[in-house]
Each structure stands twice: as structure tokens, then as C-alpha cells.
N, C-alpha and C. Protein backbone atom coordinates (compact mmCIF):
# COMPACT_ATOMS: atom_id res chain seq x y z
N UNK A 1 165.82 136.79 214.40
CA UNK A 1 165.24 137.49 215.54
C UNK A 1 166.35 138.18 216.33
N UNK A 2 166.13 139.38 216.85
CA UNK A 2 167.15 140.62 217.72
C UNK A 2 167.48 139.42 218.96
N UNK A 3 168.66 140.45 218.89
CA UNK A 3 168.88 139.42 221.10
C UNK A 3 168.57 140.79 221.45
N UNK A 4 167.24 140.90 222.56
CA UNK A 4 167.08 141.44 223.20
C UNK A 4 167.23 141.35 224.75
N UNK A 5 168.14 142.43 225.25
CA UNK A 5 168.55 142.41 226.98
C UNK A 5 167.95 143.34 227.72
N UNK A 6 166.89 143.09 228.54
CA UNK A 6 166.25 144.31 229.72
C UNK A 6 167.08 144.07 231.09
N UNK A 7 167.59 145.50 231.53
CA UNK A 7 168.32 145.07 232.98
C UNK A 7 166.58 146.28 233.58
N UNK A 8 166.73 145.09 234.71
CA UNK A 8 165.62 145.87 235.29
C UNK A 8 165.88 145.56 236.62
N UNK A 9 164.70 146.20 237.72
CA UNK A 9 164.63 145.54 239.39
C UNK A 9 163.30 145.38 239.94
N UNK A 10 162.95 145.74 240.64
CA UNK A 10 161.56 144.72 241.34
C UNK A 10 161.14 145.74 241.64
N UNK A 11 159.48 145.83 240.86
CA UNK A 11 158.40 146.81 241.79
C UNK A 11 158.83 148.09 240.42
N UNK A 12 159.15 147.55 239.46
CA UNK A 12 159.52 148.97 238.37
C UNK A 12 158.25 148.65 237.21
N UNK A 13 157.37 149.93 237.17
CA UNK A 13 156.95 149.75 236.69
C UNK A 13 157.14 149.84 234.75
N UNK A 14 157.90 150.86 235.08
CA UNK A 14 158.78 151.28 233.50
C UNK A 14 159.68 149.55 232.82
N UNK A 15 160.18 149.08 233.71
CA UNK A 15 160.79 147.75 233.34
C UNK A 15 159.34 146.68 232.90
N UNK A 16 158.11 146.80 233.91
CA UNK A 16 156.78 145.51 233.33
C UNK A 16 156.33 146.63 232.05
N UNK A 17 156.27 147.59 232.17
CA UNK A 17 155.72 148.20 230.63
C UNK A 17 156.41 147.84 229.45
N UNK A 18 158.31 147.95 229.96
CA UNK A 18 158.85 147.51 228.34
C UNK A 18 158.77 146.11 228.01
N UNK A 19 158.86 145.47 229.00
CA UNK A 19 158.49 144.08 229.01
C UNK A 19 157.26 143.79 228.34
N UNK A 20 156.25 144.15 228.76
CA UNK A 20 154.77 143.73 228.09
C UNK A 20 154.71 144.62 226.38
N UNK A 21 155.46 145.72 226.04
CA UNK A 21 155.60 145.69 224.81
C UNK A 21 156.24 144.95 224.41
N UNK A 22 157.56 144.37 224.60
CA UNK A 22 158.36 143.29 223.69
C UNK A 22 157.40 142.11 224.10
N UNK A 23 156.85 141.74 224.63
CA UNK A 23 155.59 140.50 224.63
C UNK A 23 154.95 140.97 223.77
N UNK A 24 153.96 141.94 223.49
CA UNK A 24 152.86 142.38 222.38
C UNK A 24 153.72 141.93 221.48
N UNK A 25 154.77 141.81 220.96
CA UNK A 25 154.85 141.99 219.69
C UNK A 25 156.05 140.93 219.22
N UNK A 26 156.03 139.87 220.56
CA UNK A 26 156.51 137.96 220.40
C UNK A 26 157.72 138.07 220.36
N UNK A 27 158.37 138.87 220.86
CA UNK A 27 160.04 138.75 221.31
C UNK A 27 159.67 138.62 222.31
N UNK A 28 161.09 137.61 222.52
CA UNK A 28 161.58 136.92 223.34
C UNK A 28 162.83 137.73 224.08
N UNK A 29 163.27 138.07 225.21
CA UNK A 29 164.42 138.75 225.91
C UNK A 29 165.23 138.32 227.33
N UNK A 30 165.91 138.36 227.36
CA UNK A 30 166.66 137.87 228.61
C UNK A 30 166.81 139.39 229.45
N UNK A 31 166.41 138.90 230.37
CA UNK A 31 165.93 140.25 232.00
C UNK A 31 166.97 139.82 232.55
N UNK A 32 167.54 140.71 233.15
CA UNK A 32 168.68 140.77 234.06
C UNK A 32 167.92 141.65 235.47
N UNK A 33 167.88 140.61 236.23
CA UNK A 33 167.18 141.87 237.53
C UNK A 33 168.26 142.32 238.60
N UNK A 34 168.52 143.56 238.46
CA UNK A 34 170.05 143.88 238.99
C UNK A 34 169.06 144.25 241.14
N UNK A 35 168.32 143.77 241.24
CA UNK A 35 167.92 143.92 242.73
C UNK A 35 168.90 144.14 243.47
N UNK A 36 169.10 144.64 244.67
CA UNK A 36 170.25 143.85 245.86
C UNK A 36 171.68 143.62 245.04
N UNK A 37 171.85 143.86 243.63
CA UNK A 37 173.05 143.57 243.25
C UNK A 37 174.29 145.47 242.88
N UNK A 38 174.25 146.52 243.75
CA UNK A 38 174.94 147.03 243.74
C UNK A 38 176.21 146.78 242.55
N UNK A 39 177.26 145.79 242.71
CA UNK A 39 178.25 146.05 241.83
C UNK A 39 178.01 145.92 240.47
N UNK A 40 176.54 145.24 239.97
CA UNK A 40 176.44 145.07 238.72
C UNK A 40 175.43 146.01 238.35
N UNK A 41 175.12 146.83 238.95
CA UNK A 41 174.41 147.88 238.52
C UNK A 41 175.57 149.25 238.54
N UNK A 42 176.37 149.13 239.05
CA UNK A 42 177.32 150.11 239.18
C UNK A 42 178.01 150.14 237.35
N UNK A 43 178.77 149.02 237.66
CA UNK A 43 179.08 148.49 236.33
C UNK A 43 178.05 149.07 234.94
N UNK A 44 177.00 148.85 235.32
CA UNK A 44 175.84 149.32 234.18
C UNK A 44 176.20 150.88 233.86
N UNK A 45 175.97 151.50 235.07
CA UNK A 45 175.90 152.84 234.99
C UNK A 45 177.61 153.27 234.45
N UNK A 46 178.31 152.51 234.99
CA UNK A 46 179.48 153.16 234.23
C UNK A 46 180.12 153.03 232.45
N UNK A 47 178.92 151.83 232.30
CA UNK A 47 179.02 151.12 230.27
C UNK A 47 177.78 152.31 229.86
N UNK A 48 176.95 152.68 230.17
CA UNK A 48 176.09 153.69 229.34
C UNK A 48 175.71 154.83 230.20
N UNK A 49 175.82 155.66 231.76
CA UNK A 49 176.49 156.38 231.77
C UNK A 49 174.44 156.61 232.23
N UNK A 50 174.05 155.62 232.27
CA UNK A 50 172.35 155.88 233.04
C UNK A 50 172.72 155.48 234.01
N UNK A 51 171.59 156.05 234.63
CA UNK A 51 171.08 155.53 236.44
C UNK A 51 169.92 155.11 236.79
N UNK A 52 168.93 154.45 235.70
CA UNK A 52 167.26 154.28 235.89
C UNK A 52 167.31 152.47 235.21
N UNK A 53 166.38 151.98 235.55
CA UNK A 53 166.22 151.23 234.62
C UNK A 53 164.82 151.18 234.74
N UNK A 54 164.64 150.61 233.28
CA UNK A 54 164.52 149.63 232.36
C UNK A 54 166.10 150.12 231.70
N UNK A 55 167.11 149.51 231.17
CA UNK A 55 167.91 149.52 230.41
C UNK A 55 168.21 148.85 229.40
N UNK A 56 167.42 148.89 228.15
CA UNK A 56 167.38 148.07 227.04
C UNK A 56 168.37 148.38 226.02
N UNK A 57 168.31 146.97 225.66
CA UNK A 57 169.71 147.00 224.56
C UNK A 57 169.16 146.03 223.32
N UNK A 58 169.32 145.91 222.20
CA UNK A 58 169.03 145.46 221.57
C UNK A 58 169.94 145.03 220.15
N UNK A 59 170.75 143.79 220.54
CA UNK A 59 171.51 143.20 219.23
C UNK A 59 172.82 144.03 219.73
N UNK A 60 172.87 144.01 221.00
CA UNK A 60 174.56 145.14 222.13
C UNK A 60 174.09 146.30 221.44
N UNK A 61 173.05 147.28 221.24
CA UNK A 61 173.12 148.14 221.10
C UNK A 61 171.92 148.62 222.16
N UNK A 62 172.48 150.20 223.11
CA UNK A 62 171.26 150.20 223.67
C UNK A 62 170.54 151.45 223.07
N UNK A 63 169.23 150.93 223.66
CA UNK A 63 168.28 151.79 222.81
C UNK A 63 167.45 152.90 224.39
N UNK A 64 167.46 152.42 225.38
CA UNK A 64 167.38 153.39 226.26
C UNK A 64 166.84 152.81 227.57
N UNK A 65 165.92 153.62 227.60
CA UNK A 65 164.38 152.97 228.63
C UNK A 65 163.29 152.68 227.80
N UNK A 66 162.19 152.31 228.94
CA UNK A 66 161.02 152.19 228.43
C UNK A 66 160.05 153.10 226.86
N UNK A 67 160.27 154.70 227.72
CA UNK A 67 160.30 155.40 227.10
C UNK A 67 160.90 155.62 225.27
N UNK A 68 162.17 155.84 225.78
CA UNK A 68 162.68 155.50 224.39
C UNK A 68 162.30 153.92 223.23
N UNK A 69 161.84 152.99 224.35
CA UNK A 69 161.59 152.28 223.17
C UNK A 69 160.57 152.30 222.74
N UNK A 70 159.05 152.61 223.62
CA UNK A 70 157.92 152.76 223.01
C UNK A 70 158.13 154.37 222.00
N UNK A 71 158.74 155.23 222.19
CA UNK A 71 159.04 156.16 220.98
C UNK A 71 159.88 155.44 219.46
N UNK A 72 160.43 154.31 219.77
CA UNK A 72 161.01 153.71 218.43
C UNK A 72 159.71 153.00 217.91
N UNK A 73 158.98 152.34 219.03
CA UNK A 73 157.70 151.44 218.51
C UNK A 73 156.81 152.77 217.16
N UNK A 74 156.72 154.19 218.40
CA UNK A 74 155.82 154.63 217.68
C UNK A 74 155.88 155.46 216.22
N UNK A 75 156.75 155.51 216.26
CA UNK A 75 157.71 156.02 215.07
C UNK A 75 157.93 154.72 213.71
N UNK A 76 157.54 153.55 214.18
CA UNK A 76 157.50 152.48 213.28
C UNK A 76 158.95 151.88 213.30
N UNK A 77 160.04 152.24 213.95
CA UNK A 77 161.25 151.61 213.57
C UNK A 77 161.81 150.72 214.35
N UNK A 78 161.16 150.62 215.77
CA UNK A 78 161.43 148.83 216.31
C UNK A 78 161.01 148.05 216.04
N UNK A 79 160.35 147.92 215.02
CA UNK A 79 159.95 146.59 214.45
C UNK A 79 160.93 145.84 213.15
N UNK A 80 162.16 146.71 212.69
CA UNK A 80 162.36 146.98 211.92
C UNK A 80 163.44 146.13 212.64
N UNK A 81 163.81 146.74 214.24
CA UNK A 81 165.17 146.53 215.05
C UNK A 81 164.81 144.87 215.47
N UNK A 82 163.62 144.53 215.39
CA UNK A 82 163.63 143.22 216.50
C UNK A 82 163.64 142.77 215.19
N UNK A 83 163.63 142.55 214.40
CA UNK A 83 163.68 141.59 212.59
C UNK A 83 164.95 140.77 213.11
């Protein structure tokens, strides 16, 4: 099974959407909720060079936002990634 990592924050709805797809489909992921935490979201933005989250990564590789991952779902090839 993938190690899957969501950095997310509170009240996002793009972060409960990628979330409830990696639930549909029984992965398991460790959420990082960068709330109130400034330096570790700074840090984020300076390792991949975003400013939004959902920020998913999958097996240290990131794969994007929400967006981008339901486009890997629909394309058939995250299922392939969470194996």
C-alpha cells in the first residue's frame, strides 16, 4: 500500500474532497493540517513551489491538489499509484 500525505487546513473544501476520494477507494493517509502554522506552510511552499492546499504527495512524490488527483483517478492511473 502507497504512503499517502495530504497537507491541508480547516474549512477547505478541496482538502475534504481529496480526502473522501482516498476514503472511496480504502487508503489510508496521514493529514498534516498546516492551520495557524505559518512556518510550516512556508516551508511547503518553498519544497514544491505551491500556495493552495490540498497538497498531496504520494510514496514522496507529489501529485498536486485535489484536482490533479481526481484527474489521475479519472484517467485510471491512481489506482495503479496507491498499489
Amino acid at each position: 500500500m502507497a504512503e499517502v500525505k495530504i497537507y491541508s487546513k480547516n474549512n477547505c473544501p478541496y482538502c475534504e474532497r481529496a480526502k473522501d476520494l482516498l476514503k472511496s477507494k480504502g487508503v489510508s493517509y496521514e493529514e498534516i493540517n498546516l492551520e495557524g502554522k505559518q512556518a510550516e506552510m512556508q516551508a511547503l511552499v518553498k519544497m514544491t513551489g505551491l500556495r493552495t492546499v490540498p497538497q498531496i504527495f504520494i510514496n514522496g512524490t507529489l501529485v498536486g491538489g485535489f484536482t490533479d488527483l481526481a484527474k489521475l483517478d479519472q484517467i485510471g492511473k491512481l489506482d495503479g499509484m496507491l498499489a
